[in-house]
Protein backbone atom coordinates (compact mmCIF):
# COMPACT_ATOMS: atom_id res chain seq x y z
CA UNK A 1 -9.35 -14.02 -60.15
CA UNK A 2 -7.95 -15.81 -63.20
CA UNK A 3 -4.96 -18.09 -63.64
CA UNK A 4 -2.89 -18.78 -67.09
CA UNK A 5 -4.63 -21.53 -68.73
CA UNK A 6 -8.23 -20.72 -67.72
CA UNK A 7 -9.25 -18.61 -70.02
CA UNK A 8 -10.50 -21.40 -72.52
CA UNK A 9 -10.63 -24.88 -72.33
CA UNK A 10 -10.58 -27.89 -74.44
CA UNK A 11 -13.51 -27.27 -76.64
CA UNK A 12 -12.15 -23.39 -76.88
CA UNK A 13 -14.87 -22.02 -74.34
CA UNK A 14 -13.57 -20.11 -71.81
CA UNK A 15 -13.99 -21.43 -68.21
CA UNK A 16 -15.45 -19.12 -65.39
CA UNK A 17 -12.60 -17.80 -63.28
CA UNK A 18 -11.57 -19.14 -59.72
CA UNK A 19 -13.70 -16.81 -57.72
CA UNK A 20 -16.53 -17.09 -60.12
CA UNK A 21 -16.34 -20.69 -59.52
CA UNK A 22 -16.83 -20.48 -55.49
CA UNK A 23 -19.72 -17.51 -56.05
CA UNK A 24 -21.13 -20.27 -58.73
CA UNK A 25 -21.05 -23.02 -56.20
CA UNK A 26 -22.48 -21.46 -53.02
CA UNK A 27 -25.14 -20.50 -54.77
CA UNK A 28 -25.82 -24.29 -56.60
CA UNK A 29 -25.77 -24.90 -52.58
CA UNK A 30 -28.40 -22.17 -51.21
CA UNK A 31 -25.60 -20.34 -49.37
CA UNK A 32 -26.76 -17.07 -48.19
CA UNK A 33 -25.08 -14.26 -49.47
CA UNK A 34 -23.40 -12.80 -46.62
CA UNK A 35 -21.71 -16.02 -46.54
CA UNK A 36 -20.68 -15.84 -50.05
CA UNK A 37 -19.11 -12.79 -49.53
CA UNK A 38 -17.31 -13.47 -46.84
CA UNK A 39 -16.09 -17.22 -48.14
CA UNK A 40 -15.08 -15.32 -51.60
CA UNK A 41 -13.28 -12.71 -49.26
CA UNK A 42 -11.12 -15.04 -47.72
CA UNK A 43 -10.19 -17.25 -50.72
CA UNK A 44 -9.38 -13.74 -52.01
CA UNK A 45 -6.86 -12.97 -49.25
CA UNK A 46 -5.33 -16.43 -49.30
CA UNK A 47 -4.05 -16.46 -52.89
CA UNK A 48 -2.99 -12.95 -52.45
CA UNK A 49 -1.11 -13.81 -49.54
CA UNK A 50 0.73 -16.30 -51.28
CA UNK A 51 1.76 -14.20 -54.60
CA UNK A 52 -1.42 -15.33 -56.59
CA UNK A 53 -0.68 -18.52 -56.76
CA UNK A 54 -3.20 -21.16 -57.30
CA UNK A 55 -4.87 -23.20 -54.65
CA UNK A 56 -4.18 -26.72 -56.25
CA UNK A 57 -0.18 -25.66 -55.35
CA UNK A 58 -0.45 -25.10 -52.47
CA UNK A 59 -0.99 -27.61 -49.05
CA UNK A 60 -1.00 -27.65 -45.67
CA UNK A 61 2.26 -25.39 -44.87
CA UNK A 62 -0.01 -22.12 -46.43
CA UNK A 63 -3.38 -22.81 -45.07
CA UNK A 64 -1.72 -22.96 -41.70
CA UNK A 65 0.70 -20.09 -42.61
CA UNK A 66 -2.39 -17.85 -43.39
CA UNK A 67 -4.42 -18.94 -40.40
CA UNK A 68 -1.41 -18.52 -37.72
CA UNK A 69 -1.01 -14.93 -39.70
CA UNK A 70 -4.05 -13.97 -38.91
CA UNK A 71 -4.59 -15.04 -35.29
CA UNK A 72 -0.23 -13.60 -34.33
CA UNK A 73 -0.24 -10.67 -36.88
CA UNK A 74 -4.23 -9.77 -37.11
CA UNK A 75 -5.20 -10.69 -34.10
CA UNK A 76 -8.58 -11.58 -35.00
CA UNK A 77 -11.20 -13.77 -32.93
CA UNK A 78 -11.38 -17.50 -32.56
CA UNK A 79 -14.98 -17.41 -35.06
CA UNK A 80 -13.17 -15.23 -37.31
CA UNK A 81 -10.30 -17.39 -37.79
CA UNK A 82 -12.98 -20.44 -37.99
CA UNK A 83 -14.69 -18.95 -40.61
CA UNK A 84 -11.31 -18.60 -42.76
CA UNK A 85 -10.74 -22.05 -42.48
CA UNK A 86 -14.53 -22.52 -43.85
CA UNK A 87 -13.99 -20.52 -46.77
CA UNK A 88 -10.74 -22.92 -47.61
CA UNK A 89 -12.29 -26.19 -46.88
CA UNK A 90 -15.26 -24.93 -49.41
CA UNK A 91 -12.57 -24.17 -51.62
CA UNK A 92 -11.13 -27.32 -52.15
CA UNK A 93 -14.06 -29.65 -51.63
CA UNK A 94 -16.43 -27.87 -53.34
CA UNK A 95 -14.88 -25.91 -56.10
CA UNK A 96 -11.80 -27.82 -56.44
CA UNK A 97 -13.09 -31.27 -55.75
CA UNK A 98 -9.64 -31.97 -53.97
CA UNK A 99 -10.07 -34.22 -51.28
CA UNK A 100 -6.61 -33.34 -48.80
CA UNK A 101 -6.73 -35.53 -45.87
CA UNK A 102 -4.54 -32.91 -44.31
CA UNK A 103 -7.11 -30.72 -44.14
CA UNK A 104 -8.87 -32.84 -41.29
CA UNK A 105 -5.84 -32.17 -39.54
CA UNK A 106 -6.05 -28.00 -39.34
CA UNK A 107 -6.82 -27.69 -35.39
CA UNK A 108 -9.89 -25.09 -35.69
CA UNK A 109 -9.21 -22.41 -32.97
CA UNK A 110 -11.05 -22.57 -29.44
CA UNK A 111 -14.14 -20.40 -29.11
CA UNK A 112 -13.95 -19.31 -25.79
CA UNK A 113 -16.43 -19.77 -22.87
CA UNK A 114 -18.28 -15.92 -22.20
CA UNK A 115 -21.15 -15.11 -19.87
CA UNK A 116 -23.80 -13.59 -22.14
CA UNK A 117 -24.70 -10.17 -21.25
CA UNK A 118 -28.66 -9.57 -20.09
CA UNK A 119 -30.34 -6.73 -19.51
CA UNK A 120 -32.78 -6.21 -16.41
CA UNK A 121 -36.09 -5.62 -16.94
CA UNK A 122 -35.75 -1.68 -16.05
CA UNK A 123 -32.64 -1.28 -18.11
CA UNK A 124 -34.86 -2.80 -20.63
CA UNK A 125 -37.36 -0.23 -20.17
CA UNK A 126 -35.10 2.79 -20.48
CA UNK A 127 -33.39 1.40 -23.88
CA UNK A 128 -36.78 1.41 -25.65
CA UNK A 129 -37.55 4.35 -23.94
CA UNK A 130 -34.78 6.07 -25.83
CA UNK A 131 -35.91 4.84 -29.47
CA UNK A 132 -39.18 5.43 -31.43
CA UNK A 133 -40.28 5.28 -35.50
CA UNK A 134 -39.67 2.00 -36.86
CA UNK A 135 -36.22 0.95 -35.17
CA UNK A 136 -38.14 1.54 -31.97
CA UNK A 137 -40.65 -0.70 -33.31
CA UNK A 138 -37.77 -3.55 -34.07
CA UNK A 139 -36.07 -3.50 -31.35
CA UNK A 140 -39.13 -4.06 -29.01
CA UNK A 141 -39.95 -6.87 -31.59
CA UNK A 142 -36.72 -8.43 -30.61
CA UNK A 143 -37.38 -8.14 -26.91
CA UNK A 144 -40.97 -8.87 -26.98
CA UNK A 145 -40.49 -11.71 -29.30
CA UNK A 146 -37.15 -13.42 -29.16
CA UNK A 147 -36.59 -13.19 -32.84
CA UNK A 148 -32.87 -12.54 -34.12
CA UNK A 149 -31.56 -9.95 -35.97
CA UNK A 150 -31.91 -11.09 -39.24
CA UNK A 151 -34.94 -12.56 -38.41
CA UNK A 152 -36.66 -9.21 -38.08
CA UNK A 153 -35.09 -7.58 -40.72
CA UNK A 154 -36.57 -10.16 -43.06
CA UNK A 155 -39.97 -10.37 -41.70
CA UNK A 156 -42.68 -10.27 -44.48
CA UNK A 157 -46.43 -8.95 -44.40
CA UNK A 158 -47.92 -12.20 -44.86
CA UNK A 159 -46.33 -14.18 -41.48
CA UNK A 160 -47.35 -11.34 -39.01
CA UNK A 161 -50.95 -12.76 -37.44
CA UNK A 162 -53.22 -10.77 -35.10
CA UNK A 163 -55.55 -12.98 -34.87
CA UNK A 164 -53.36 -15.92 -33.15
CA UNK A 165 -51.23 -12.98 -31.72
CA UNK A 166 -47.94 -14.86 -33.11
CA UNK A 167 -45.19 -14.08 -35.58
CA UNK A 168 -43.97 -17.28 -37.91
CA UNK A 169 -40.59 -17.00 -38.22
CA UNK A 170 -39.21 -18.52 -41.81
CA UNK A 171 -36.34 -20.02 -42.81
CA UNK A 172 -34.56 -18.85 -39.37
CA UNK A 173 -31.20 -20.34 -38.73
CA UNK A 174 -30.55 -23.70 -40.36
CA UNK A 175 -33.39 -23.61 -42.51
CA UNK A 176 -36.29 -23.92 -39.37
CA UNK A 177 -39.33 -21.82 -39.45
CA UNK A 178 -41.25 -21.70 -36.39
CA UNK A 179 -43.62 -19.21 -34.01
CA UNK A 180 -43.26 -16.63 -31.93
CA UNK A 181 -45.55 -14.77 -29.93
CA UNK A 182 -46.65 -11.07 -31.16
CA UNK A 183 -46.78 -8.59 -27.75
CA UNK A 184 -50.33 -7.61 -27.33
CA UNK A 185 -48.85 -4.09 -26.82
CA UNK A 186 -47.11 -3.91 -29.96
CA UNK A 187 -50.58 -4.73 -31.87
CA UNK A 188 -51.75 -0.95 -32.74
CA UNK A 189 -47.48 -0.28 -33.62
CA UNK A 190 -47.47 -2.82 -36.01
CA UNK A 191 -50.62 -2.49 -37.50
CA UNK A 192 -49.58 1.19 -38.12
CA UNK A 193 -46.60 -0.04 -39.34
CA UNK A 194 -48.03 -2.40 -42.20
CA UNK A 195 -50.64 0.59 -43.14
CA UNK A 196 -47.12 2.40 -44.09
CA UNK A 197 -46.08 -0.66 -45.92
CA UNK A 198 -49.18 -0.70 -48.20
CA UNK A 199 -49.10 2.80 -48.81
CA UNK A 200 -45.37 2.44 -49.96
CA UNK A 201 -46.43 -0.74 -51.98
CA UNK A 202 -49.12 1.04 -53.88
CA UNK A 203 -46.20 3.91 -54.70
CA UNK A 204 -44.22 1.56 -55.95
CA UNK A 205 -46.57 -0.52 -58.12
CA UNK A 206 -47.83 2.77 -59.93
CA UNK A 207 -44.26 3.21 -60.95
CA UNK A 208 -43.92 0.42 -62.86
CA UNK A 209 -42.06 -1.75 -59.77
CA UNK A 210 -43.38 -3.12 -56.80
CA UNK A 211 -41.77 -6.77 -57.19
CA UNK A 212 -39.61 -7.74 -54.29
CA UNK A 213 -37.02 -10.41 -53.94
CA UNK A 214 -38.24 -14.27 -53.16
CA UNK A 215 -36.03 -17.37 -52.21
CA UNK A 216 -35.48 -20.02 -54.00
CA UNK A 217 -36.90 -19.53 -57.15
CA UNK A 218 -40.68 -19.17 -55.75
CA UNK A 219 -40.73 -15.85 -58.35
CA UNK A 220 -40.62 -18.30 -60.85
CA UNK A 221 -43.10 -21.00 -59.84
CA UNK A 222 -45.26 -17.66 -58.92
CA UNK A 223 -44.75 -14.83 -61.20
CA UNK A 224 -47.34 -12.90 -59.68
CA UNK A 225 -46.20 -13.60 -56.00
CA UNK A 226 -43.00 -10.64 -56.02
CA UNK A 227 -45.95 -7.92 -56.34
CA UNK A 228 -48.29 -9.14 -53.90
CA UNK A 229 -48.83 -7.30 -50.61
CA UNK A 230 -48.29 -10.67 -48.12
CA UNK A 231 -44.59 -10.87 -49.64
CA UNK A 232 -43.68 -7.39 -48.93
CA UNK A 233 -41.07 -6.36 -46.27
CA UNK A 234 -42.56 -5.41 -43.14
CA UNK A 235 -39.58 -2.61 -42.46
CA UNK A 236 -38.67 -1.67 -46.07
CA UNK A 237 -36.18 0.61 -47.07
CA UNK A 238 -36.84 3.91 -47.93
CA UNK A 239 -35.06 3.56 -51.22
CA UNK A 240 -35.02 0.99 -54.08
CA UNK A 241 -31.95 -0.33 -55.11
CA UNK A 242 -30.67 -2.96 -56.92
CA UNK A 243 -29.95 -6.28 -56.45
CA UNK A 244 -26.30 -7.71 -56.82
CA UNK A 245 -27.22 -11.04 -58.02
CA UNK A 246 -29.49 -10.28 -60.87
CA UNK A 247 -29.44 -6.88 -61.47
CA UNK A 248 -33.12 -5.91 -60.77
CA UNK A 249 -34.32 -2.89 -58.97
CA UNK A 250 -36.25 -3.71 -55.88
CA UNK A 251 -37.62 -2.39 -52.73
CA UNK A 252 -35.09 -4.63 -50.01
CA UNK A 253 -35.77 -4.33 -46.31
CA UNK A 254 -34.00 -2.11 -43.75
CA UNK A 255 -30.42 -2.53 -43.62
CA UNK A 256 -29.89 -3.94 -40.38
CA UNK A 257 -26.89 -1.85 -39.37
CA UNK A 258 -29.23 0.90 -38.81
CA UNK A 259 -31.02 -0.49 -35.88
CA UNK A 260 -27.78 -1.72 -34.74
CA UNK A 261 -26.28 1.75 -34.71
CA UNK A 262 -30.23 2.91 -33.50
CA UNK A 263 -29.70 0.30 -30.21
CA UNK A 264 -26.27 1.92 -29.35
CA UNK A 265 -27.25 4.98 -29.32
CA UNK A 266 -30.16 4.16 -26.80
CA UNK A 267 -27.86 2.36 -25.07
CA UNK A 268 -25.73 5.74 -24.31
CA UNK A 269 -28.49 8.08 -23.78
CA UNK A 270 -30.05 5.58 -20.92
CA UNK A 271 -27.13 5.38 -19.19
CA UNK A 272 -26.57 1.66 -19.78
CA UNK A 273 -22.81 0.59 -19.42
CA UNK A 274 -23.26 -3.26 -19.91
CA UNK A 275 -21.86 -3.66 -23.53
CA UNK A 276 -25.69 -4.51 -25.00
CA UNK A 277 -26.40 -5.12 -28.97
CA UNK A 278 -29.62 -6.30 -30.43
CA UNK A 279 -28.88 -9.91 -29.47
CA UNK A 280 -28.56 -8.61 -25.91
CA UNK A 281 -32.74 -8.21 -26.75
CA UNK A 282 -32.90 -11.68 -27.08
CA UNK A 283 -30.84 -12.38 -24.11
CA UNK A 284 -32.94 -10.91 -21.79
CA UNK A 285 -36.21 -12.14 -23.45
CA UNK A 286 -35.26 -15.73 -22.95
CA UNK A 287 -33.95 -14.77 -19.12
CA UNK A 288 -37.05 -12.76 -18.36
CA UNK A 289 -39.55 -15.61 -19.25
CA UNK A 290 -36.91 -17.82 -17.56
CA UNK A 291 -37.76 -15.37 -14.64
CA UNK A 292 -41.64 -15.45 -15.01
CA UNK A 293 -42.00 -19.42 -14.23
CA UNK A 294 -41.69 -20.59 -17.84
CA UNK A 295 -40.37 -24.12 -18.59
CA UNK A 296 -37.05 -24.59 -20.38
CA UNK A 297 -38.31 -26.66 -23.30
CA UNK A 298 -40.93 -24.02 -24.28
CA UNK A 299 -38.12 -21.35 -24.50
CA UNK A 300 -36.36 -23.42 -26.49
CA UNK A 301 -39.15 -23.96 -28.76
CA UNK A 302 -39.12 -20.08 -28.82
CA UNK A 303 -36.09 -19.46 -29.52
CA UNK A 304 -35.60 -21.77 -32.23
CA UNK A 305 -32.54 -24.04 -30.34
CA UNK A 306 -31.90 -27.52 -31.33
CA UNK A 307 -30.24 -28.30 -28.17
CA UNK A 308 -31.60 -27.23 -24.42
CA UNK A 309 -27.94 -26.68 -23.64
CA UNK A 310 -28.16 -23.84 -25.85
CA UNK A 311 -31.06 -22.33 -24.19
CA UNK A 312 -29.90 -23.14 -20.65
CA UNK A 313 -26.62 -21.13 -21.95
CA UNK A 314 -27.90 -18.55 -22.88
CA UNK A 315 -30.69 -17.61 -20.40
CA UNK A 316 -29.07 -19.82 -16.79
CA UNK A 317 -29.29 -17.89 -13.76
CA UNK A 318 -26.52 -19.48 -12.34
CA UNK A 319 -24.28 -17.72 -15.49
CA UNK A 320 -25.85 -14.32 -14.80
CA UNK A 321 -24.24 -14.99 -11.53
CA UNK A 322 -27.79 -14.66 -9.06
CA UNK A 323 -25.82 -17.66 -7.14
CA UNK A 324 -28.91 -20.27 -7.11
CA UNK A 325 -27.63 -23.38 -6.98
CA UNK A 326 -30.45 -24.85 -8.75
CA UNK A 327 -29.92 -25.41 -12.47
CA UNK A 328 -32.90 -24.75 -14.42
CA UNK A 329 -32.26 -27.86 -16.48
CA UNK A 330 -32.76 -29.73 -13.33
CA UNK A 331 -36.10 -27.83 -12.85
CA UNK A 332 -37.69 -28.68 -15.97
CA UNK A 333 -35.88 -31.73 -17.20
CA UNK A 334 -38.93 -33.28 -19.31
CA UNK A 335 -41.31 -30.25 -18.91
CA UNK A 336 -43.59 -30.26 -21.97
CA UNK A 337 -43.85 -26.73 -24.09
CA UNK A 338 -47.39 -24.92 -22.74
CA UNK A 339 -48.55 -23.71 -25.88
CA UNK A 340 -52.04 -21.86 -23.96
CA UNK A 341 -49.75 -20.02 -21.77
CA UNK A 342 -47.03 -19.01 -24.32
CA UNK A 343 -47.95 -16.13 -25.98
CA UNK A 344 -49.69 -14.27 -23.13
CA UNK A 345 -46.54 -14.75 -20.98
CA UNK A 346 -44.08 -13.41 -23.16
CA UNK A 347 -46.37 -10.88 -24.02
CA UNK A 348 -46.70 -9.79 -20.92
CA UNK A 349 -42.83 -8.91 -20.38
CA UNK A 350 -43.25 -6.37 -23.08
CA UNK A 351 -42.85 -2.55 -22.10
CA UNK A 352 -45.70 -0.03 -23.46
CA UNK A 353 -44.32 1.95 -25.68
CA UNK A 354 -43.19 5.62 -24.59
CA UNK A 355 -43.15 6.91 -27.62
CA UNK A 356 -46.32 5.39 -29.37
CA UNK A 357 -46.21 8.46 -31.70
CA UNK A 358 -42.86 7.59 -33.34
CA UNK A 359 -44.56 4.60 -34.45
CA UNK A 360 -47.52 6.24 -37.08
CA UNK A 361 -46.73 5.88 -40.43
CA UNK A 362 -44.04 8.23 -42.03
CA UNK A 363 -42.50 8.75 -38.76
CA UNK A 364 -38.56 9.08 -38.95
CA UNK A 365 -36.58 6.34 -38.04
């Protein structure tokens, strides 16, 4: 989006435009880019809202204008509305390098306080019953594993290890990498699994492609690393396409949407009316070890918190509404992680696969 008097500047160069700016920035800053997307969305919306004007002319009165509009007129959540305010606080720090004390003063809107939603361990059983190929595969990751969405989706070749029967996890949710266990049951899945991925990697290197996308610049401290077979996607897409940032045609992973839509559908067929997602997965997996004597701390470690409250939010009997009146932080207040006993227990929570077929390579998704 361009204003009069950007097009060149004093030395007769033309400047980047506004939005090309704030994509410009959040990537000088590592942002990921769903969040540039969604940050350049909003900054879109607010000047359009406001006849195109430009940020600098405007204050307080429209940033709160265009957040009350959305929260009377769009109804939209209390993170949604957060996030809008992130976009415009990027804006005019980052890009803008206006520093508006008024901005402190923008009252961010109240997430509020909801029970998470967990699965039992037989409800469990009938969702993966009800999915098999490679979305089977993931979504029995999530449960048997704790790993997020993304987390999955992402997963590479090279951080999957049988022989410690653990998954690393790398650059999870504010930059942390850590371990998870691998299910013992999923072993012979997976394995299957990355036989498919080297058969698709040897397909795609005869071509003349191969290379897939690294972060932060590794492909250019390692120019060979893109085509080896440790950096390759352990759920890649069946098609290349082509990457928005710098043009190149790749091999990406899965879109996650697909297991998302792949997770509702099981969720139908079993007869499951509790409102479950993927994160549901990771829900119960913290709940079920929780369940199975495990200490507090070492799900944390698991599930890649910073703070125990977290984990006691998220997997607390007394929110699942069992009526204990025991908190579990009580129970393990100092309780050390037990690294020996870690990846057998959660291992053992995880289901045998009904449909171990659906798993072979070239299965349908």
């Amino acid at each position: 989006m361009s204003y009069p008097g950007e097009s060149e500047g004093v030395t007769g160069v033309k400047t980047p435009r506004l939005l090309d700016q704030v994509r410009a920035r959040l990537r000088l800053k590592h942002y990921s880019l769903r969040t540039e997307r969604a940050y350049v969305g909003w900054i879109r919306r607010f000047i359009l809202a406001h006849g195109k004007r430009h940020p600098r002319d405007m204050g307080v009165a429209e940033v709160e204008g265009f957040l009350s509009t959305l929260a009377v007129e769009g109804r939209v959540a209390a993170g949604t509305q957060n996030q809008a305010l992130s976009a415009l606080l990027f804006l005019y720090r980052e890009v803008l390098s206006v520093e508006l004390p008024w901005m402190e003063t923008v009252v961010r809107a109240k997430r509020p306080q909801r029970v998470p939603v967990v699965l039992s361990r037989d409800e469990v059983n009938r969702l993966l019953a009800m999915m098999d190929g490679r979305f089977g595969l993931m979504a029995s990751l999530l449960y048997g594993s704790g790993m997020r969405l993304m987390e999955c989706v992402r997963l590479r070749v090279k951080d999957v290890d049988f022989e410690l029967n653990q998954i690393c996890v790398r650059d999870g949710k504010g930059g942390k990498d850590r371990h998870v266990p691998l299910p013992r049951r999923l072993r012979e899945a997976l394995q299957a699994q990355l036989e498919r991925v080297r058969l698709i990697h040897q397909q795609d290197l005869a071509t003349g492609l191969g290379a897939v996308w690294l972060p932060h610049a590794l492909a250019r401290k390692y120019p060979s690393a893109p085509r080896e077979p440790g950096w390759q996607y352990v759920f890649p897409s069946d098609q290349l396409s082509r990457d928005p940032r710098d043009g190149k045609q790749r091999r990406h992973h899965l879109d996650e949407a697909g297991l998302q839509r792949a997770v509702r559908n099981a969720r139908l067929k079993a007869g499951i009316v509790k409102p479950a997602t993927c994160h549901t997965l990771r829900h119960s997996f913290a709940t079920h070890l929780l369940e199975a004597g495990q200490d507090i701390r070492t799900i944390q470690e698991l599930l890649g918190h910073k703070d125990v409250a977290t984990t006691a939010a998220l997997a607390h009997p007394c929110a699942r509404g069992i009526g204990t009146s025991v908190c579990c932080t009580d129970l393990y207040p100092r309780a050390e992680p037990r690294r020996s006993r870690r990846a057998e227990s959660a291992g053992s929570l995880m289901a045998a696969p009904r449909h171990a077929s659906g798993f072979m390579p070239g299965a349908a998704s």
